[in-house]
N, C-alpha and C. Protein backbone atom coordinates (compact mmCIF):
# COMPACT_ATOMS: atom_id res chain seq x y z
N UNK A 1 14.48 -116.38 68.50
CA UNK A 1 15.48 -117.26 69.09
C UNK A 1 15.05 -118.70 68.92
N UNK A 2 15.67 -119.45 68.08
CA UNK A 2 15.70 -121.21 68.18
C UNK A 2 15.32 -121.55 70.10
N UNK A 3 14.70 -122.23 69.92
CA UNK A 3 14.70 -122.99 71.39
C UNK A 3 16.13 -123.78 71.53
N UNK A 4 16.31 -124.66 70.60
CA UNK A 4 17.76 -125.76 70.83
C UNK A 4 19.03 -124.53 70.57
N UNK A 5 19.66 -124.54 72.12
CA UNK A 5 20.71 -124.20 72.19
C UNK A 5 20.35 -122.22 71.97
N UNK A 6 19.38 -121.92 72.35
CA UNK A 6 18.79 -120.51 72.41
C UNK A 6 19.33 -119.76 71.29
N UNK A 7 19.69 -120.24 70.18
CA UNK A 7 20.60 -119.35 69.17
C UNK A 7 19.75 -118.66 68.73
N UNK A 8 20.16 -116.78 68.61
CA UNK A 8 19.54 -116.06 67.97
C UNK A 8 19.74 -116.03 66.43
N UNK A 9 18.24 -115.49 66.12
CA UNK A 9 17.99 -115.67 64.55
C UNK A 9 17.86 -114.71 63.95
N UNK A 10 17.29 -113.46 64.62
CA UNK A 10 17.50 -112.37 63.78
C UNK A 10 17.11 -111.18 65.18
N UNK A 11 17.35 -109.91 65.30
CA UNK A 11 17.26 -109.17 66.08
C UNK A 11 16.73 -107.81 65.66
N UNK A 12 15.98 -106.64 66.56
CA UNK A 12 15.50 -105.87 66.20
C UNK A 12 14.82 -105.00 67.27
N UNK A 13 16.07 -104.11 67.83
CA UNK A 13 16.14 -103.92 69.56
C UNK A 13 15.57 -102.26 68.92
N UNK A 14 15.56 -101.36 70.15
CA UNK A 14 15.45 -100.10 70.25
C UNK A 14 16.35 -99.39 71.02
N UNK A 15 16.66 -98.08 70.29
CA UNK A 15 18.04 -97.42 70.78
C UNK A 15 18.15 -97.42 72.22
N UNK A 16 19.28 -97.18 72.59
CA UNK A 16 19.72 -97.05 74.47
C UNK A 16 18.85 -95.42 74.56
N UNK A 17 18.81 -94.23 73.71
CA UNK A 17 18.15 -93.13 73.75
C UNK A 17 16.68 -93.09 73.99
N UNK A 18 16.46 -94.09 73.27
CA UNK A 18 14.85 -94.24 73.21
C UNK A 18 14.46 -94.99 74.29
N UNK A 19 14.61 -95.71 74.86
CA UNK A 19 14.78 -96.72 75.81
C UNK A 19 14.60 -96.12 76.83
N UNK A 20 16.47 -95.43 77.36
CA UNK A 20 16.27 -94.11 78.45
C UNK A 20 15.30 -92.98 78.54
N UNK A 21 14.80 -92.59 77.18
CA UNK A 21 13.56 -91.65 77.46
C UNK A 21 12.38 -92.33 77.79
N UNK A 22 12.16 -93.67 77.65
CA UNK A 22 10.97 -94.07 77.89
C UNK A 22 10.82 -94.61 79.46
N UNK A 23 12.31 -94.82 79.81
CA UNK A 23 12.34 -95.18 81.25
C UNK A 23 12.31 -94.12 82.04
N UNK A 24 12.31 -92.99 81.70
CA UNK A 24 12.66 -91.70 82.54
C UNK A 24 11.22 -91.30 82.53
N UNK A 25 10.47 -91.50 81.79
CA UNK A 25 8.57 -90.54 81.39
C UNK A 25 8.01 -91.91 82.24
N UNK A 26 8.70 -92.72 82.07
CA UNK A 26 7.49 -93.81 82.77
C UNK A 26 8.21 -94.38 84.69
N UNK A 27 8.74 -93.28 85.07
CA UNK A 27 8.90 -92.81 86.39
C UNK A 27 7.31 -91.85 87.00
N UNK A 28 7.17 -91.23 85.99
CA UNK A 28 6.00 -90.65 86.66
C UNK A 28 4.70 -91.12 86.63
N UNK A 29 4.64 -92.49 85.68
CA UNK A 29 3.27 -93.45 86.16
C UNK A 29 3.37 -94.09 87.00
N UNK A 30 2.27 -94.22 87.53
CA UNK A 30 1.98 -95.67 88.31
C UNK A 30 2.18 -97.28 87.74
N UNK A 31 3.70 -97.91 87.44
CA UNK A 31 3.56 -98.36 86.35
C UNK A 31 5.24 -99.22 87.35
N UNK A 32 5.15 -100.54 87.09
CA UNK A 32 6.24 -101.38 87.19
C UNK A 32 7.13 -100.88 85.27
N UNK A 33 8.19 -100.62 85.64
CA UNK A 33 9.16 -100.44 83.99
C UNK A 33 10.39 -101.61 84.28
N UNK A 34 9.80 -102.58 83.02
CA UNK A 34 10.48 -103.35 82.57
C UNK A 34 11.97 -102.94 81.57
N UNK A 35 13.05 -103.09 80.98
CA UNK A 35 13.70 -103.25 80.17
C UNK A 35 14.36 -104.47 80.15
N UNK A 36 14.04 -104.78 78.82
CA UNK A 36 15.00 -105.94 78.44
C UNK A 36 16.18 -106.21 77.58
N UNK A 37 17.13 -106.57 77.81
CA UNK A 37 18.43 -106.38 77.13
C UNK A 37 18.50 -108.19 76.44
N UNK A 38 19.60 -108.45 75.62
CA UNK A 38 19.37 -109.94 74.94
C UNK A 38 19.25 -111.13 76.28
N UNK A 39 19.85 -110.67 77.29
CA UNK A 39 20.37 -111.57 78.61
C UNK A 39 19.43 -111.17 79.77
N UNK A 40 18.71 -110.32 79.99
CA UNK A 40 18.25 -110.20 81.56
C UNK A 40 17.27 -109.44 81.20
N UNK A 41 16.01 -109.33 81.88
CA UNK A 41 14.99 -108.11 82.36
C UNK A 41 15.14 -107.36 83.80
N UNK A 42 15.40 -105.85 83.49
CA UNK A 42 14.98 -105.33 84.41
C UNK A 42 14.23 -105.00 84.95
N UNK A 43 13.82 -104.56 86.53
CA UNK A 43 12.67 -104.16 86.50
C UNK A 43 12.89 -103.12 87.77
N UNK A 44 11.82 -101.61 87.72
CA UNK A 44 12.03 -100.57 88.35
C UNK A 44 10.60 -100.53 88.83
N UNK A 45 10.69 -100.29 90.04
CA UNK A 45 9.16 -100.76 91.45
C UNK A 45 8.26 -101.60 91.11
N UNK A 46 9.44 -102.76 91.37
CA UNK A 46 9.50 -104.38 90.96
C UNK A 46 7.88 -104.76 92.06
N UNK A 47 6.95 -104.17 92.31
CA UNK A 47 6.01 -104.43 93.02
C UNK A 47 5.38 -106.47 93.40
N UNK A 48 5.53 -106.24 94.69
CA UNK A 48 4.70 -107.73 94.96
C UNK A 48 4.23 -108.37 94.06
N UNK A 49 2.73 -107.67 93.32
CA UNK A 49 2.36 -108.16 92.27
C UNK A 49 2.50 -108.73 91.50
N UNK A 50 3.92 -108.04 90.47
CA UNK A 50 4.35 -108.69 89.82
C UNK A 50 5.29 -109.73 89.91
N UNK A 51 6.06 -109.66 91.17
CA UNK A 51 6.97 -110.42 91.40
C UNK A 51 6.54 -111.80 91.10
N UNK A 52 4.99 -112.17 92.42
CA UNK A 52 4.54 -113.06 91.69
C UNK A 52 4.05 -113.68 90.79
N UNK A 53 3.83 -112.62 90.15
CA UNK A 53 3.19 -112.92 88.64
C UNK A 53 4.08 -113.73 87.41
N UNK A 54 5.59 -113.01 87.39
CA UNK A 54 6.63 -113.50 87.09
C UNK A 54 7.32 -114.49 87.70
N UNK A 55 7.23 -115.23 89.01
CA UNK A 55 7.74 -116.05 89.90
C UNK A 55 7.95 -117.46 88.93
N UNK A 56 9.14 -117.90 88.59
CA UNK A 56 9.41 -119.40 87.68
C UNK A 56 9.08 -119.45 86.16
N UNK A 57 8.99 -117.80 85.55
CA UNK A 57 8.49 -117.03 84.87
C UNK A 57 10.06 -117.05 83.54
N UNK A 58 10.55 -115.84 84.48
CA UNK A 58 12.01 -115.35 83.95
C UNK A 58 12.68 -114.79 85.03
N UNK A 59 13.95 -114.43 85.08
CA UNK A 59 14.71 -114.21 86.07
C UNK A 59 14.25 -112.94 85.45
N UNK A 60 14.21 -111.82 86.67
CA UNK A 60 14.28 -110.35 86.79
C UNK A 60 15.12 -109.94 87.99
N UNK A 61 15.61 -109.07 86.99
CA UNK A 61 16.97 -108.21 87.98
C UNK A 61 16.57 -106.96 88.71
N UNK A 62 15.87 -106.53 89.77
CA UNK A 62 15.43 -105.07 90.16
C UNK A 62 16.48 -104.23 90.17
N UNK A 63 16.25 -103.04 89.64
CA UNK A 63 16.86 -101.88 89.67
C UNK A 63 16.22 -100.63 90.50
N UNK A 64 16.74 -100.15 91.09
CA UNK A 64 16.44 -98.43 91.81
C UNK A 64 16.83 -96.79 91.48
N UNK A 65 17.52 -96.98 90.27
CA UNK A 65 17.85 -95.99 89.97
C UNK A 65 16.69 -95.62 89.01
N UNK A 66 16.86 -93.86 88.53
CA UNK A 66 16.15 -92.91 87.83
C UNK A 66 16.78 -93.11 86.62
N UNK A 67 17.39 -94.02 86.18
CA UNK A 67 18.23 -93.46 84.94
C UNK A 67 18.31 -95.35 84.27
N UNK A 68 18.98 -95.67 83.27
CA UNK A 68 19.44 -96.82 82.85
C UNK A 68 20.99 -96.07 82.31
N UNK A 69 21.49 -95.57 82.72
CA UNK A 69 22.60 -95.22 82.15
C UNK A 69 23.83 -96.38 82.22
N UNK A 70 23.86 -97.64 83.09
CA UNK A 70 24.44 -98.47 83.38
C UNK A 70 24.10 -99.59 81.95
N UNK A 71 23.55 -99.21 81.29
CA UNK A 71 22.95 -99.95 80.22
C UNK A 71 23.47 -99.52 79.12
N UNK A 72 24.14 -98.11 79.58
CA UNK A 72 24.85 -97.95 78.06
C UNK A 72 25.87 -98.55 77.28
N UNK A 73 25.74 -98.99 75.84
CA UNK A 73 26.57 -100.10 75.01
C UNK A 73 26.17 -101.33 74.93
N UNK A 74 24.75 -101.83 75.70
CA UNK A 74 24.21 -102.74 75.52
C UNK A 74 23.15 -102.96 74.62
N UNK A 75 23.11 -103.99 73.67
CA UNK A 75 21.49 -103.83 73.05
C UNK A 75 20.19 -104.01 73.82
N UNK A 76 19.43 -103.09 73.74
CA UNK A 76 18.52 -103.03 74.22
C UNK A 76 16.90 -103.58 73.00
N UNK A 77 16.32 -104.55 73.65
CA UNK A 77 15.36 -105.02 73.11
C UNK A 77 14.40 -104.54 72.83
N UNK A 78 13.51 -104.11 74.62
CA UNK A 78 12.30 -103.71 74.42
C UNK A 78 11.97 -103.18 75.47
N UNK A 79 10.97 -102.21 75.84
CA UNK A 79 10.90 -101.17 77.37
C UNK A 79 8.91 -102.42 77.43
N UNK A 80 9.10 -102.13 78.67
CA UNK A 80 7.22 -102.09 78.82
C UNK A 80 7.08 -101.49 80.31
N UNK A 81 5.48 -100.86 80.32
CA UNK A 81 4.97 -100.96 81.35
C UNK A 81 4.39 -101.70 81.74
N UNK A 82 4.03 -101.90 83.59
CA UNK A 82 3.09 -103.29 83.70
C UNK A 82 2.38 -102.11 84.87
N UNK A 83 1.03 -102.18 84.39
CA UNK A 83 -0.68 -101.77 85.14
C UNK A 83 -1.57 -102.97 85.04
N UNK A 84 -2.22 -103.26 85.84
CA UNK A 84 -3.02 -104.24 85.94
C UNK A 84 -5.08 -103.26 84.98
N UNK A 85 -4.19 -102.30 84.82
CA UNK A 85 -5.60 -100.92 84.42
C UNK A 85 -5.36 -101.02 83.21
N UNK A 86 -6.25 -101.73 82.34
CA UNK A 86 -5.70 -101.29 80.67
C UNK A 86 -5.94 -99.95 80.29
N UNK A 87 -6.93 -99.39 81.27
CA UNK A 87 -8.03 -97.85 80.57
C UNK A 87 -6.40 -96.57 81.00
N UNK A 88 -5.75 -97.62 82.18
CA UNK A 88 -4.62 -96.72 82.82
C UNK A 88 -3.73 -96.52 81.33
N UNK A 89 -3.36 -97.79 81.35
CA UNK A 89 -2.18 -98.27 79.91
C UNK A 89 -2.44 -97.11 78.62
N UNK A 90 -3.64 -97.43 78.38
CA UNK A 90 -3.94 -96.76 77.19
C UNK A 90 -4.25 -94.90 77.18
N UNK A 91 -4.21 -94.42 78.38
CA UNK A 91 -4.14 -93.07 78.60
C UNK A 91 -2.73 -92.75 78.39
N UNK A 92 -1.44 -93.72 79.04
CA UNK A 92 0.05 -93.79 79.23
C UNK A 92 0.41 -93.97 77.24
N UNK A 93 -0.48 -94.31 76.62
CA UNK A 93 0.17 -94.63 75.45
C UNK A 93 -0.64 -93.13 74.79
N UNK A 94 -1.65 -92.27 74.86
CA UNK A 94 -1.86 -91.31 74.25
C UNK A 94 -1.13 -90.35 75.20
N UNK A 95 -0.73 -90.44 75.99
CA UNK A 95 0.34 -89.24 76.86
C UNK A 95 1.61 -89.36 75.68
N UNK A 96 1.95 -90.51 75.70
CA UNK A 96 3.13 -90.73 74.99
C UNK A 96 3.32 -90.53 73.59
N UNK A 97 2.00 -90.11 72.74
CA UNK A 97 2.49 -90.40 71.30
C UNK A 97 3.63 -89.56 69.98
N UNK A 98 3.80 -88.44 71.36
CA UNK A 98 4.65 -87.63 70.88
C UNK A 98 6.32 -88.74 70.45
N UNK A 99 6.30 -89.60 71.36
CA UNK A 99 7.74 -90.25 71.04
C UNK A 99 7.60 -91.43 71.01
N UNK A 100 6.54 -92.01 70.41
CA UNK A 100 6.49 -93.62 70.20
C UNK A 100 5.82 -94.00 68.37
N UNK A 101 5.72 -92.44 68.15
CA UNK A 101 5.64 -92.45 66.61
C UNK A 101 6.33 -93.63 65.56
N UNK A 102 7.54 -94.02 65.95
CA UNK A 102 8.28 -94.22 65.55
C UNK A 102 9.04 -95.89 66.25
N UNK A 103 7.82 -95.99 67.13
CA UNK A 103 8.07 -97.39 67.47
C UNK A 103 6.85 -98.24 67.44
N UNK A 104 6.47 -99.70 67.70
CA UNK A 104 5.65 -100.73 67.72
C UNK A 104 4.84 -100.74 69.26
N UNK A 105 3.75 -100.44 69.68
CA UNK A 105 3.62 -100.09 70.54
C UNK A 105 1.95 -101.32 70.62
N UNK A 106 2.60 -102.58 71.72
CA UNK A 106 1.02 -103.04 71.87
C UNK A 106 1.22 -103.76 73.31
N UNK A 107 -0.11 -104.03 73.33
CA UNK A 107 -0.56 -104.93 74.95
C UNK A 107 -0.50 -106.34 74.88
N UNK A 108 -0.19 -106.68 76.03
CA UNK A 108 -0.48 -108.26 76.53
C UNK A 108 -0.21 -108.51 77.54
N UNK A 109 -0.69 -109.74 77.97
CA UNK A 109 -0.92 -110.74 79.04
C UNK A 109 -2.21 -109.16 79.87
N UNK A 110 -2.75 -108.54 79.41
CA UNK A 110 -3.55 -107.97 80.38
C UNK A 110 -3.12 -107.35 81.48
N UNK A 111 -1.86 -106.49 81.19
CA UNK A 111 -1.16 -106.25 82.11
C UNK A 111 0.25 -104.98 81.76
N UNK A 112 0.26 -105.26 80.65
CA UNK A 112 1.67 -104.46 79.70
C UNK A 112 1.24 -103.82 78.74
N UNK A 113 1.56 -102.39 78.47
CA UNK A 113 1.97 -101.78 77.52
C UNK A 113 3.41 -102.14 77.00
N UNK A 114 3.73 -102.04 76.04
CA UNK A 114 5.13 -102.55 75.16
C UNK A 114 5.59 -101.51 74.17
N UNK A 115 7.01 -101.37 74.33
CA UNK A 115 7.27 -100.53 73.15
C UNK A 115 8.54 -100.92 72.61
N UNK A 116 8.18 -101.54 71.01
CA UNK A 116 9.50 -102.33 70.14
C UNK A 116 9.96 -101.24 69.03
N UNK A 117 10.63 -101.51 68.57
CA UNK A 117 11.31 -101.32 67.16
C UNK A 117 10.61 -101.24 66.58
N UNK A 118 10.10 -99.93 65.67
CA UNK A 118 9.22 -100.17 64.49
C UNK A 118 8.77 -101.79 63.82
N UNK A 119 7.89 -101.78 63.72
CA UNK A 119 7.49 -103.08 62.89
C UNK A 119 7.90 -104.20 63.57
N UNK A 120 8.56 -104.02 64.87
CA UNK A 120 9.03 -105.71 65.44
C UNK A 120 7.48 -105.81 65.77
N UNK A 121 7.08 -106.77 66.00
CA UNK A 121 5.35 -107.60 66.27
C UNK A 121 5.77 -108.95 66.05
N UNK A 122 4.64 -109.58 66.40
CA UNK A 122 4.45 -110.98 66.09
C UNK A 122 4.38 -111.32 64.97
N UNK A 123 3.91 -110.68 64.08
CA UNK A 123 3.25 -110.75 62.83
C UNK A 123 4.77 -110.88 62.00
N UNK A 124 5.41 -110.14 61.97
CA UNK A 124 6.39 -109.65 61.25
C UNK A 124 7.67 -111.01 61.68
N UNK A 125 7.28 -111.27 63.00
CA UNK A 125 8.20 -112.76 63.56
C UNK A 125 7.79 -113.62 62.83
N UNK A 126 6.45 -113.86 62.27
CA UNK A 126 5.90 -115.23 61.95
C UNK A 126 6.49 -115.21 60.69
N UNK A 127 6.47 -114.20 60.00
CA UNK A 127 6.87 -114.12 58.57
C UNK A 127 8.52 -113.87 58.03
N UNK A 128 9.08 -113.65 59.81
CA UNK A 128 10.40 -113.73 59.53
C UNK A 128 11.13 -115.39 59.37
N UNK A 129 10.30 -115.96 60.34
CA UNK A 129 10.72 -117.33 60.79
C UNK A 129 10.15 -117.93 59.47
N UNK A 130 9.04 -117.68 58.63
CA UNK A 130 8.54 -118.58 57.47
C UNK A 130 9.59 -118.94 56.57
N UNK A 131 10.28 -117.12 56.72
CA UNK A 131 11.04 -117.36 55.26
C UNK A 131 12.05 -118.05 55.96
N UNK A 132 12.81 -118.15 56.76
CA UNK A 132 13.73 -118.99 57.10
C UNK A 132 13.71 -120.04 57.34
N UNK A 133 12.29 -120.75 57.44
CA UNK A 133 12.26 -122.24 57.25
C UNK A 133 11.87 -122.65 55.86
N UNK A 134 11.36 -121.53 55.09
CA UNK A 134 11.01 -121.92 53.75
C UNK A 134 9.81 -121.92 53.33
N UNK A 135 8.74 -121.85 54.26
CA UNK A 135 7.68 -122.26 54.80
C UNK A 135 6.58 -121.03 54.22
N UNK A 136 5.46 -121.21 53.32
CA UNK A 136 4.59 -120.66 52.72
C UNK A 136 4.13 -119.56 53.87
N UNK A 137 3.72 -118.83 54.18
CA UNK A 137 2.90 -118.38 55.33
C UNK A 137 1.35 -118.72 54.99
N UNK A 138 1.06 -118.68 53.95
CA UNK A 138 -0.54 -119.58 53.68
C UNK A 138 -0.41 -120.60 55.05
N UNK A 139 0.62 -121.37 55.19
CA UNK A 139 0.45 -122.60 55.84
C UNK A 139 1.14 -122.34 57.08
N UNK A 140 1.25 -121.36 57.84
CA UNK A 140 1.58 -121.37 59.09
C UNK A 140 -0.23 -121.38 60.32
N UNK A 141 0.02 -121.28 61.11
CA UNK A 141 -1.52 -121.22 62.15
C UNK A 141 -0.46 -120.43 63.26
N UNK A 142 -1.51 -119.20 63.40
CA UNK A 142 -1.10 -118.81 65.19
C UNK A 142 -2.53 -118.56 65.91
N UNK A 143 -1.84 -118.57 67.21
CA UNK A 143 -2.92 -118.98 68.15
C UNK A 143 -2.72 -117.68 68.81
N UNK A 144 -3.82 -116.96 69.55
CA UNK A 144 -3.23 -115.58 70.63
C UNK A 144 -4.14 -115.61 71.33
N UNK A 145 -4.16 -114.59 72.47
CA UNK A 145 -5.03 -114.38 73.35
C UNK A 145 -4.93 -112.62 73.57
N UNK A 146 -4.57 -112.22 73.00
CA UNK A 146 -4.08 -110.44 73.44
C UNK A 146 -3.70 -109.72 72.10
N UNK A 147 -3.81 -108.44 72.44
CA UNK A 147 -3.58 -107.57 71.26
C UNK A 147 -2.22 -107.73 70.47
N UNK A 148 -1.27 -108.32 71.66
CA UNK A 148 0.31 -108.40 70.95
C UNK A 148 0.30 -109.32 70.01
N UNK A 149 -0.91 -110.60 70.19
CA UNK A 149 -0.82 -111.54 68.90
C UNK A 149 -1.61 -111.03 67.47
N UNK A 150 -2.50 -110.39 67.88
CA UNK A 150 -3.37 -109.93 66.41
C UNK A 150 -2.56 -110.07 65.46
N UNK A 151 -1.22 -108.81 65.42
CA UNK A 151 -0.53 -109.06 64.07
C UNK A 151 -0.36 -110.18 63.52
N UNK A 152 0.05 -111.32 64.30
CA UNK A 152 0.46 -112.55 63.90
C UNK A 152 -0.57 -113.13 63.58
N UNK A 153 -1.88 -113.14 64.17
CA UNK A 153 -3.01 -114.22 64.08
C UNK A 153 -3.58 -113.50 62.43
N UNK A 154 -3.73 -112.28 61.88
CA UNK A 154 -3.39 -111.67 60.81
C UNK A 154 -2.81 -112.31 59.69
N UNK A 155 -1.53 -112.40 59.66
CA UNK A 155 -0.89 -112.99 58.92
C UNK A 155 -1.30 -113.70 58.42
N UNK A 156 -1.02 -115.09 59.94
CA UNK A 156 -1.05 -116.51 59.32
C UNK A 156 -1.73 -116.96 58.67
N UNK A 157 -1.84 -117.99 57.73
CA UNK A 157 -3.26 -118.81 57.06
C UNK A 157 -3.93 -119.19 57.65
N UNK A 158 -3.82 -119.50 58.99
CA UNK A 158 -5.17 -119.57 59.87
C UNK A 158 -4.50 -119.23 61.32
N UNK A 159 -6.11 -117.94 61.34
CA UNK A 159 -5.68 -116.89 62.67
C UNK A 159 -6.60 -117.37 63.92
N UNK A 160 -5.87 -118.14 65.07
CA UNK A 160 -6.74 -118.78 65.90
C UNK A 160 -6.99 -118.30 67.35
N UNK A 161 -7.94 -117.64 67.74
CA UNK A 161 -8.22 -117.04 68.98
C UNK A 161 -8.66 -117.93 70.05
N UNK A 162 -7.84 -117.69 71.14
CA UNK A 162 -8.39 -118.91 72.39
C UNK A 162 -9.39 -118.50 72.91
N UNK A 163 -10.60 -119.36 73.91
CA UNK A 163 -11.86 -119.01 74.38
C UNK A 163 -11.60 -118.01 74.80
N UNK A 164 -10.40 -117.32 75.37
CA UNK A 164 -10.37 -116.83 76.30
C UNK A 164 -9.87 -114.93 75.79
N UNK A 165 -9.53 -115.40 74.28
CA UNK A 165 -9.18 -114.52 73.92
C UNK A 165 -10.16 -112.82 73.91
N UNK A 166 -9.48 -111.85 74.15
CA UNK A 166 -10.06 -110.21 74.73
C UNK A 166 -10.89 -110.26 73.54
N UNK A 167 -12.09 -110.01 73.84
CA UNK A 167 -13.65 -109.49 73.07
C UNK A 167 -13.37 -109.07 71.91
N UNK A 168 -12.74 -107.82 71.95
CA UNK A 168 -12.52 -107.09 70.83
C UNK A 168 -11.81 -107.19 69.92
N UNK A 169 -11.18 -108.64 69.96
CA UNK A 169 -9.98 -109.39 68.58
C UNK A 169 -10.88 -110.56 67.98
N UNK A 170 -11.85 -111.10 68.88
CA UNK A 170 -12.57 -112.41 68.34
C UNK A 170 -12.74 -111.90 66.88
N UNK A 171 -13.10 -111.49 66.65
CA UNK A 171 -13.95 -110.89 65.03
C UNK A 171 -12.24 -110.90 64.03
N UNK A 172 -11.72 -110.60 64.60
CA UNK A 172 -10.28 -110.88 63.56
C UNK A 172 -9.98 -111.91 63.45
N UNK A 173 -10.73 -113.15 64.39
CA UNK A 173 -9.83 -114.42 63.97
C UNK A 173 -10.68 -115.30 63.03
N UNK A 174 -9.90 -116.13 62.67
CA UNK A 174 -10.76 -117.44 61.68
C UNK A 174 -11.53 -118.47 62.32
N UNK A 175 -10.91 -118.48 63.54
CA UNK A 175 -11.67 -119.74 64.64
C UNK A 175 -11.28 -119.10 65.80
N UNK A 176 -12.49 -119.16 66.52
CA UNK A 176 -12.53 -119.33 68.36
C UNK A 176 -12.23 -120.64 69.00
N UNK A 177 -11.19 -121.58 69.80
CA UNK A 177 -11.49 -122.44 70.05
C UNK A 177 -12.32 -122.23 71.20
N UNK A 178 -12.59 -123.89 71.69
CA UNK A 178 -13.49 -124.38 72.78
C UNK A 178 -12.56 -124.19 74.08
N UNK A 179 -11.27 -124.37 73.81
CA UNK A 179 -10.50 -124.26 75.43
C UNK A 179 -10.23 -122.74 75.31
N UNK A 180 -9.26 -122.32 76.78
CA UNK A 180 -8.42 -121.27 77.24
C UNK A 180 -7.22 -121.51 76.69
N UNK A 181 -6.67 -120.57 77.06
CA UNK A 181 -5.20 -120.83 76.96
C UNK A 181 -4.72 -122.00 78.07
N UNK A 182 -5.25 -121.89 79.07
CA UNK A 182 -5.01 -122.57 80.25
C UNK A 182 -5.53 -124.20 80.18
N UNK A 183 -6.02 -124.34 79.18
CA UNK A 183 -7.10 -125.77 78.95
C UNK A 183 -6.80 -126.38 77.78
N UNK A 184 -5.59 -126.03 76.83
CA UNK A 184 -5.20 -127.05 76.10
C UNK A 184 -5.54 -126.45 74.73
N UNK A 185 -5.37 -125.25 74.39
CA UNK A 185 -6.03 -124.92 73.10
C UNK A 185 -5.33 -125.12 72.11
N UNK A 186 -3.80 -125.10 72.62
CA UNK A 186 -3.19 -125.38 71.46
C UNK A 186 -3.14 -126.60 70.43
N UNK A 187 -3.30 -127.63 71.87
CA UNK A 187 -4.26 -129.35 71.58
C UNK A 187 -4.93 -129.33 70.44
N UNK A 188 -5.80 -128.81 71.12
CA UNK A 188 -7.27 -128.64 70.21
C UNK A 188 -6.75 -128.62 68.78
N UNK A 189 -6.02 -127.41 68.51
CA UNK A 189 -6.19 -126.51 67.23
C UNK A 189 -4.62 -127.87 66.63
N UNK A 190 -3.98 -128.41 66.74
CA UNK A 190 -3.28 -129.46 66.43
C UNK A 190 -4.17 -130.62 65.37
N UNK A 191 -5.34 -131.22 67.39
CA UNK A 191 -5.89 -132.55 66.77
C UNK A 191 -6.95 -132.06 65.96
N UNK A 192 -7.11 -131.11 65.66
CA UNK A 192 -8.73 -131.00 64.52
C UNK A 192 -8.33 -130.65 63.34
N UNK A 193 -6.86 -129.22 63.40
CA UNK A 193 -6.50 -128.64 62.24
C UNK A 193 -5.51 -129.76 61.04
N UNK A 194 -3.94 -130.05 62.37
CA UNK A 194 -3.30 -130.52 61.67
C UNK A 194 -3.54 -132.58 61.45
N UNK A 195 -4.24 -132.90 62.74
CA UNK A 195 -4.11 -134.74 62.58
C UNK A 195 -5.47 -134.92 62.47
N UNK A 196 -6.19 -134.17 62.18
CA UNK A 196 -7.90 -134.40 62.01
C UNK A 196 -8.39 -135.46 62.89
N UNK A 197 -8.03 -135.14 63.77
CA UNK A 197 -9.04 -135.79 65.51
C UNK A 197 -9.53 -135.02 65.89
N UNK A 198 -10.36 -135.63 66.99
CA UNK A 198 -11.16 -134.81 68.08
C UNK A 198 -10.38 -134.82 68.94
């Protein structure tokens, strides 16, 4: 989605079937279930936690029902779970692999399991948006902090991990910066990469 005037640019949702089965299996985790449609996120045992977590975030709509059947005829984007347990998450994603074969399945913010459209990722965004600006991917830079960016930090011509970024991706990137996400990294990786300052 363009920021000016939110116009969508290209789309790549997952069926209302797939969706509803994933909202119906992920009733029996311990697990806040997100769905997102082009306009709103839902959310099913919208817990404290997250509420605040999301608070000035995005608008979320709570739901109480067992079903999304009220969703039918809408495009549907993307399902996630939210555990604050990644060891939880990642048991919920080998329970599941019987029916996620066939979809994009990763973590972030330390908190979500995700499940897209085959091949939707970051990675596959960066290189969607290249070609539509024209733009080499040699010469793009992404920055991540979580497994959902790898693909993208991958890609780009230069793959940039924040201080803060999870242990086990550092080694995939080209540079660690000196900040967090929270401390200006994107700064950083601007004044050194693109205007050669400190």
């Amino acid at each position: 989605t363009e920021n000016k005037g939110s116009k969508l640019l290209h789309f790549e949702g997952i069926s209302f079937e797939k969706a509803s089965e994933l909202y119906k299996r992920g009733l029996d985790y311990d697990v806040c279930i997100h769905v997102y449609t082009k306009d709103m996120v839902y959310a099913y045992k919208y817990v404290q936690e997250e509420k605040d977590y999301l608070a000035g975030r995005m608008e979320v709509t709570e739901i109480f029902d067992d079903n999304i059947d009220f969703l039918k005829g809408q495009e549907i984007v993307k399902v996630l779970y939210m555990n604050t347990d990644y060891q939880y998450l990642k048991g919920i994603e080998n329970d599941l692999k019987e029916i996620t074969s066939d979809l994009d399945v990763s973590y972030s913010s330390n908190r979500y399991i995700e499940f897209n459209h085959q091949g939707v990722n970051k990675g596959q965004g960066l290189k969607k948006l290249a070609e539509l600006l024209h733009v080499d991917i040699k010469d793009t830079i992404a920055i991540g902090d979580n497994f959902n960016d790898l693909s993208m930090i991958k890609v780009a011509g230069l793959g940039v991990g924040v201080q803060n970024t999870v242990e086990e991706m550092k080694k995939e990137c080209d540079i660690i910066t000196k900040a967090t996400n929270n401390q200006g990294a994107i700064a950083e990786v601007i004044n050194k990469r693109i205007l050669g300052t400190n």
